[in-house]
N, C-alpha and C. Protein backbone atom coordinates (compact mmCIF):
# COMPACT_ATOMS: atom_id res chain seq x y z
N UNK A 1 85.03 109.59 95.31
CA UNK A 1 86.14 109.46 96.24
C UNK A 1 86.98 108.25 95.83
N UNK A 2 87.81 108.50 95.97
CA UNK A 2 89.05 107.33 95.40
C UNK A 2 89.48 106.64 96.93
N UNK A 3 89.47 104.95 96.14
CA UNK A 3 89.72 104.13 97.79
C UNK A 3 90.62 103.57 97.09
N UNK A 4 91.45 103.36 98.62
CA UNK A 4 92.84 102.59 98.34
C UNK A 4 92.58 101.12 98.61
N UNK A 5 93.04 99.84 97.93
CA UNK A 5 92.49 98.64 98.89
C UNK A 5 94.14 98.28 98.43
N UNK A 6 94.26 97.97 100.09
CA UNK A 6 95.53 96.90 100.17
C UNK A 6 95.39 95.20 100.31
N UNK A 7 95.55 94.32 99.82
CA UNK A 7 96.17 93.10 99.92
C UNK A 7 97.44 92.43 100.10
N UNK A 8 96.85 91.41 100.98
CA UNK A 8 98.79 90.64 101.04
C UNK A 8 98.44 89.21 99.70
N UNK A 9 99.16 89.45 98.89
CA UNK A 9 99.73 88.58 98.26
C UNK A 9 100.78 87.29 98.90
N UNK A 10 99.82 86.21 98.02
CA UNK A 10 101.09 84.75 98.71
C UNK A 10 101.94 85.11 98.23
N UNK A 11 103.06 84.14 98.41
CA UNK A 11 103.99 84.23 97.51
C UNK A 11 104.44 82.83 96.79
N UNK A 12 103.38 82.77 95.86
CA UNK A 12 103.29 81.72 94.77
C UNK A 12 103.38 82.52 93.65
N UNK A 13 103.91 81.59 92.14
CA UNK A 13 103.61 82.58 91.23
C UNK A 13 102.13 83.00 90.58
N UNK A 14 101.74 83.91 89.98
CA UNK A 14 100.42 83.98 89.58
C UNK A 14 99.65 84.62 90.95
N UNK A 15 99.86 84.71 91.92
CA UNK A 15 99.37 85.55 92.88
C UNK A 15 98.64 86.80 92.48
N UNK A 16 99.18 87.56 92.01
CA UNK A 16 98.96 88.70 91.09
C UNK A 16 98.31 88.66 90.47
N UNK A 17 98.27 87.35 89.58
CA UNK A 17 97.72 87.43 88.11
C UNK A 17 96.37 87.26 88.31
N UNK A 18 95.82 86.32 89.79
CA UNK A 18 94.86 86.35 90.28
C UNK A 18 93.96 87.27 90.86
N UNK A 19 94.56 87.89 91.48
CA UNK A 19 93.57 89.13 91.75
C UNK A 19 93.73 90.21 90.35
N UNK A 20 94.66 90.35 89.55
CA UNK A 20 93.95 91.21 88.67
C UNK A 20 93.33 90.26 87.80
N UNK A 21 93.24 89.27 87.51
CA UNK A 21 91.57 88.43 86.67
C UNK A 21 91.03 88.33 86.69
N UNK A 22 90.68 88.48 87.88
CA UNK A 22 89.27 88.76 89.10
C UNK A 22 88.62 90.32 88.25
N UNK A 23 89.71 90.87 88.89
CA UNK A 23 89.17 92.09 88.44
C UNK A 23 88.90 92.36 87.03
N UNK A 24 89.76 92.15 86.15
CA UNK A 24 89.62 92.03 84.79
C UNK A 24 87.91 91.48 84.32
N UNK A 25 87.96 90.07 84.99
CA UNK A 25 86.52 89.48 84.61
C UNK A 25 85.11 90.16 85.05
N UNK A 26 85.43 91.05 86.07
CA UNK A 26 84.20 92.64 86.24
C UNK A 26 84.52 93.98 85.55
N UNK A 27 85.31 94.01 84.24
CA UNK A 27 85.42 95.24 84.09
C UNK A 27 85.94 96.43 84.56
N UNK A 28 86.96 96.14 85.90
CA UNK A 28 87.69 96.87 86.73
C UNK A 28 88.67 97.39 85.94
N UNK A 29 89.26 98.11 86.28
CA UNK A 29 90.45 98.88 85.58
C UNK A 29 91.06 98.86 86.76
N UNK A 30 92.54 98.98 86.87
CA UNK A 30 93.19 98.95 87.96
C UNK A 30 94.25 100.59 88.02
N UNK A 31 93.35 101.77 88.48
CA UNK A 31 93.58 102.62 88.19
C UNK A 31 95.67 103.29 88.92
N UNK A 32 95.54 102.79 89.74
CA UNK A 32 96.97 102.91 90.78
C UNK A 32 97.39 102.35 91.52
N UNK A 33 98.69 101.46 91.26
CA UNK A 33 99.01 100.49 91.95
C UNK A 33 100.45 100.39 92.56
N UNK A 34 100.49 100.22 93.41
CA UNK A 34 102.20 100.55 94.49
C UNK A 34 102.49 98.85 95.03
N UNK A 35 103.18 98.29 94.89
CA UNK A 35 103.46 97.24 95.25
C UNK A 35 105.13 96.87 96.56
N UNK A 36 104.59 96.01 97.45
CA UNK A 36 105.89 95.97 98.19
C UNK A 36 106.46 94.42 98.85
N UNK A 37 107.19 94.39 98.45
CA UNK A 37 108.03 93.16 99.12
C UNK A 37 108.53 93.13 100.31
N UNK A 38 108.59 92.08 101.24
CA UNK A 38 109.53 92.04 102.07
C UNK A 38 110.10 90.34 102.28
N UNK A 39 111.15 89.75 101.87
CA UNK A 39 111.03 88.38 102.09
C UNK A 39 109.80 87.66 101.06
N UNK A 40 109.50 87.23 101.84
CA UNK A 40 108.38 85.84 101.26
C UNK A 40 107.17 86.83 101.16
N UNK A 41 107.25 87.75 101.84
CA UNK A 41 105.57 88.73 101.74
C UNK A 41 106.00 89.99 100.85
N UNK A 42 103.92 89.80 100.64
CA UNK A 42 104.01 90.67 99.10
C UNK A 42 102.89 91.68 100.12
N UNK A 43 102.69 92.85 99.58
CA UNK A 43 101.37 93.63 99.68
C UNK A 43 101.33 94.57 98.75
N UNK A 44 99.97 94.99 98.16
CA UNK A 44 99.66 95.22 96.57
C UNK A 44 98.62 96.16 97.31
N UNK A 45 98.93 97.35 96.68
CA UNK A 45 97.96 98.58 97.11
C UNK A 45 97.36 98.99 95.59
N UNK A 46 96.00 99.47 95.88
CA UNK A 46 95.94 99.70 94.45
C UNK A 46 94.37 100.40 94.37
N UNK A 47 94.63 101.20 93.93
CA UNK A 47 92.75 102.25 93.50
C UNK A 47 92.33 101.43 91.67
N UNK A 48 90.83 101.59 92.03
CA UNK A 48 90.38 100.88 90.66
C UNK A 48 89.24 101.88 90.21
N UNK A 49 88.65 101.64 89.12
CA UNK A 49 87.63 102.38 88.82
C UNK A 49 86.41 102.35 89.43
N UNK A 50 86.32 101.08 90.11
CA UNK A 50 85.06 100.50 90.53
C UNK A 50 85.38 99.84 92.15
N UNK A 51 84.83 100.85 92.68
CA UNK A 51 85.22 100.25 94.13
C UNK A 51 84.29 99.12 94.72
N UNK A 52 83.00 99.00 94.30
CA UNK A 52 82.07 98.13 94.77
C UNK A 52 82.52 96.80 93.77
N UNK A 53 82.95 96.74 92.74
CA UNK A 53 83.00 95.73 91.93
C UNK A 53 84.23 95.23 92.29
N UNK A 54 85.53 95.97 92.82
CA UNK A 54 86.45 95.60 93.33
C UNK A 54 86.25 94.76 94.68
N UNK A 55 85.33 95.06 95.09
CA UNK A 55 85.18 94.40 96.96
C UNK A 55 84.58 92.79 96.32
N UNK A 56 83.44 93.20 95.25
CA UNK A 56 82.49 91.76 95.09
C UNK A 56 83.46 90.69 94.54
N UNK A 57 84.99 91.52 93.65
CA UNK A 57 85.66 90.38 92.75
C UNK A 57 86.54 89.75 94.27
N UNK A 58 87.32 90.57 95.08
CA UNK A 58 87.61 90.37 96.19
C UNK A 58 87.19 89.05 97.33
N UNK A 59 86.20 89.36 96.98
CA UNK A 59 85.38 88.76 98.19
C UNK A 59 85.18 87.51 97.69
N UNK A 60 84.63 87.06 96.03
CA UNK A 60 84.76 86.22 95.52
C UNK A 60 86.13 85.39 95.55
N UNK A 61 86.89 86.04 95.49
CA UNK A 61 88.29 85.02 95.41
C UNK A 61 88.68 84.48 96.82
N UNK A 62 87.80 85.10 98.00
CA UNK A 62 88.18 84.60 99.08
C UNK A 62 89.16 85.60 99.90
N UNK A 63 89.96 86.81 98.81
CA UNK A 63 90.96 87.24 98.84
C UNK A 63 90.23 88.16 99.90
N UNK A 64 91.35 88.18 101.17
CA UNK A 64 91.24 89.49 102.38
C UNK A 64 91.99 91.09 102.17
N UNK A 65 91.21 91.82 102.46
CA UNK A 65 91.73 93.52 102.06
C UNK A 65 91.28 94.10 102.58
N UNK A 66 92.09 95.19 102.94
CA UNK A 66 91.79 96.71 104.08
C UNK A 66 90.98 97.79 102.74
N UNK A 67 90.39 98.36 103.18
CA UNK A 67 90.23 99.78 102.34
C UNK A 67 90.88 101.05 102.89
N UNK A 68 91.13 101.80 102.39
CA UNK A 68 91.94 103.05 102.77
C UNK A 68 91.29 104.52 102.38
N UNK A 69 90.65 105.10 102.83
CA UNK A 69 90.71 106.89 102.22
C UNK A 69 92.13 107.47 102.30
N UNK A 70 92.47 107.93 101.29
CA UNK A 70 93.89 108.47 101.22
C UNK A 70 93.34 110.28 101.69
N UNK A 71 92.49 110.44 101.74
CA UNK A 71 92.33 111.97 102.73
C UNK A 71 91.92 112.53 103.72
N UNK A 72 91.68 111.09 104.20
CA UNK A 72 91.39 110.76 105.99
C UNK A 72 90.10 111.42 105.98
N UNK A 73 89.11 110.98 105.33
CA UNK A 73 88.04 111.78 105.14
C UNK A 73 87.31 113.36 104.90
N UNK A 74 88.49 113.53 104.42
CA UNK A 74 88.80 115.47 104.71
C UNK A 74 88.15 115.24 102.64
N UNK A 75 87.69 116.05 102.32
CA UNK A 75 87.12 116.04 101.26
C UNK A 75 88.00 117.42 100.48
N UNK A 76 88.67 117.33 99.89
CA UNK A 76 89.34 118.77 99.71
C UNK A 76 88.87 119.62 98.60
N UNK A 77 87.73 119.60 97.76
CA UNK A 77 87.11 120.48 97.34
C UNK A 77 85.91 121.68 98.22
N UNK A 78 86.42 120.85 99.52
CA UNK A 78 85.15 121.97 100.55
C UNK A 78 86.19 122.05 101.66
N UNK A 79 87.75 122.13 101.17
CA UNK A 79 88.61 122.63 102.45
C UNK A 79 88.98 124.02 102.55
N UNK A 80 88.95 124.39 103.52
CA UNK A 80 88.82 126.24 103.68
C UNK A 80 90.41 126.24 103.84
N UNK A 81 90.83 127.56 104.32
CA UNK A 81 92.04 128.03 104.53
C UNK A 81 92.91 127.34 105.73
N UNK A 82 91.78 127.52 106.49
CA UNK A 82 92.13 127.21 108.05
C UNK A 82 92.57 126.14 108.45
N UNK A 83 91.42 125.12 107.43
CA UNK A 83 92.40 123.60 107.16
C UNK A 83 93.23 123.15 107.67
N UNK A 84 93.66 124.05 106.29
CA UNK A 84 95.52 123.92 106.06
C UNK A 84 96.14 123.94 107.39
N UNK A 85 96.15 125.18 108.24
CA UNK A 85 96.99 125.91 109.37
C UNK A 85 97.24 124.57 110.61
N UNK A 86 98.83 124.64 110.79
CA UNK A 86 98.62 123.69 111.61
C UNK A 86 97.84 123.78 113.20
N UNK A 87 96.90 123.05 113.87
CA UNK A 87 96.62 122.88 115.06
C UNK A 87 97.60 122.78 116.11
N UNK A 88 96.85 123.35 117.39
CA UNK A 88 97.35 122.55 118.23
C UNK A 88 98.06 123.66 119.25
């Protein structure tokens, strides 16, 4: 299952460079990454190869992050027809 983890980035330079060194220094790959500004705030979304090694480099840097399922737990290799159909 692919997890999304969002972070807010300071806004110093090297912000970035920090959490991906982190990751870099466990062997992470940083498989998909969406990034957004607003003003002075940053937030950095991003799937990696390694979701447990991503939380430990995380956690090490002190750095705070949400996790995300991007399929709301719906697993879609065991989704039927009916699924699909809207409710309601």
């Amino acid at each position: 299952m692919t997890v999304w983890f969002t972070v807010q980035l300071d806004d110093t330079p090297g912000s970035l460079a920090r959490v991906a060194g982190a990751l870099a220094q466990r062997g992470v790959n940083i498989t998909g990454i969406v990034g957004v500004a607003e003003d002075t705030d940053g937030a950095l979304m991003l799937t990696t190869s390694d979701a447990a090694a991503t939380r430990a480099a995380f956690e090490a840097l002190g750095q705070a992050f949400e996790e995300h399922d991007p399929t709301g737990g719906v697993e879609p290799e065991r989704m039927s027809v009916s699924d699909l159909r809207p409710r309601g």
